[in-house]
Protein backbone atom coordinates (compact mmCIF):
# COMPACT_ATOMS: atom_id res chain seq x y z
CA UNK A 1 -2.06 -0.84 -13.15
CA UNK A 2 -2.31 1.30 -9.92
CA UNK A 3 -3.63 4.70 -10.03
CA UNK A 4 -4.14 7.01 -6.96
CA UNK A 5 -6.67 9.55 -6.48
CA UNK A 6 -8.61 12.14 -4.75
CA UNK A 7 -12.51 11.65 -4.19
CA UNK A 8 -12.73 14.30 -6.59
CA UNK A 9 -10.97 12.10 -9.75
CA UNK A 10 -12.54 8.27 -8.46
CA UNK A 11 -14.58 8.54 -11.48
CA UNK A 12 -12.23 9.05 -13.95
CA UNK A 13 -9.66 6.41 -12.46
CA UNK A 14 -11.86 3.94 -12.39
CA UNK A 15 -12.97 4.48 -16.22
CA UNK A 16 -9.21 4.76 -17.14
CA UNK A 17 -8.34 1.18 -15.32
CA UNK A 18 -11.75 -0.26 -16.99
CA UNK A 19 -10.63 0.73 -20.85
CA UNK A 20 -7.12 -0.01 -20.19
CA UNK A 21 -6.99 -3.71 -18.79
CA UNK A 22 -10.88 -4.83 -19.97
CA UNK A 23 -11.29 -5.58 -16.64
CA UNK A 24 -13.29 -5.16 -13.26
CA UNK A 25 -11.01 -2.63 -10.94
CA UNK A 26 -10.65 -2.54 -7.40
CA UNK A 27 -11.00 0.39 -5.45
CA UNK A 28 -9.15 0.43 -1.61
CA UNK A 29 -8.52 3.65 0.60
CA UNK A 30 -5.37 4.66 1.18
CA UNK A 31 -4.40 4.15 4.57
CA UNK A 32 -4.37 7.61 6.82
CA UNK A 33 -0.70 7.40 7.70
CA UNK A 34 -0.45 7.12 4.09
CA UNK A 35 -2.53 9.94 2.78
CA UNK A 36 -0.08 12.85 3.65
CA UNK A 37 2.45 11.73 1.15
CA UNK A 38 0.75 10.19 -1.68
CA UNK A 39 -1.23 12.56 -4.09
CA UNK A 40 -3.92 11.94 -6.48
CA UNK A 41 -2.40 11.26 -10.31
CA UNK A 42 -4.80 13.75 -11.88
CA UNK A 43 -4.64 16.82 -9.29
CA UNK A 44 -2.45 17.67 -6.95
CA UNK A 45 -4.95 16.58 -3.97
CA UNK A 46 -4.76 13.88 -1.57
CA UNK A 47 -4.85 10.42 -2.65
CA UNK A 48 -8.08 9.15 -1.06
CA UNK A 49 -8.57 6.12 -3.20
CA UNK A 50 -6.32 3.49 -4.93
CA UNK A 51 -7.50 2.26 -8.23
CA UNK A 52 -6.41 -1.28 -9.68
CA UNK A 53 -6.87 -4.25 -11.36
């Protein structure tokens, strides 16, 4: 599981990767040349963060 998101929506990421795998996530920045395209899965901001297991 993968989830992208804005600083705003970390929180909530994190929580969603935590009930849904039972496991520790990881959290990584998005790369800069990356942040233009990719948007965060709960808004429509940029993606900041990626979420994962």
């Amino acid at each position: 599981m993968k989830l992208y998101c804005c600083q705003e929506h970390v929180d909530m990421a994190l929580d969603e990767v935590v009930y849904e795998c039972e496991t520790y996530p990881v959290l990584t920045l998005v790369p800069e040349e990356n942040q233009l395209s990719t948007t965060c899965e709960y808004c429509r901001n940029v993606a900041v963060y990626l979420v994962g297991n």
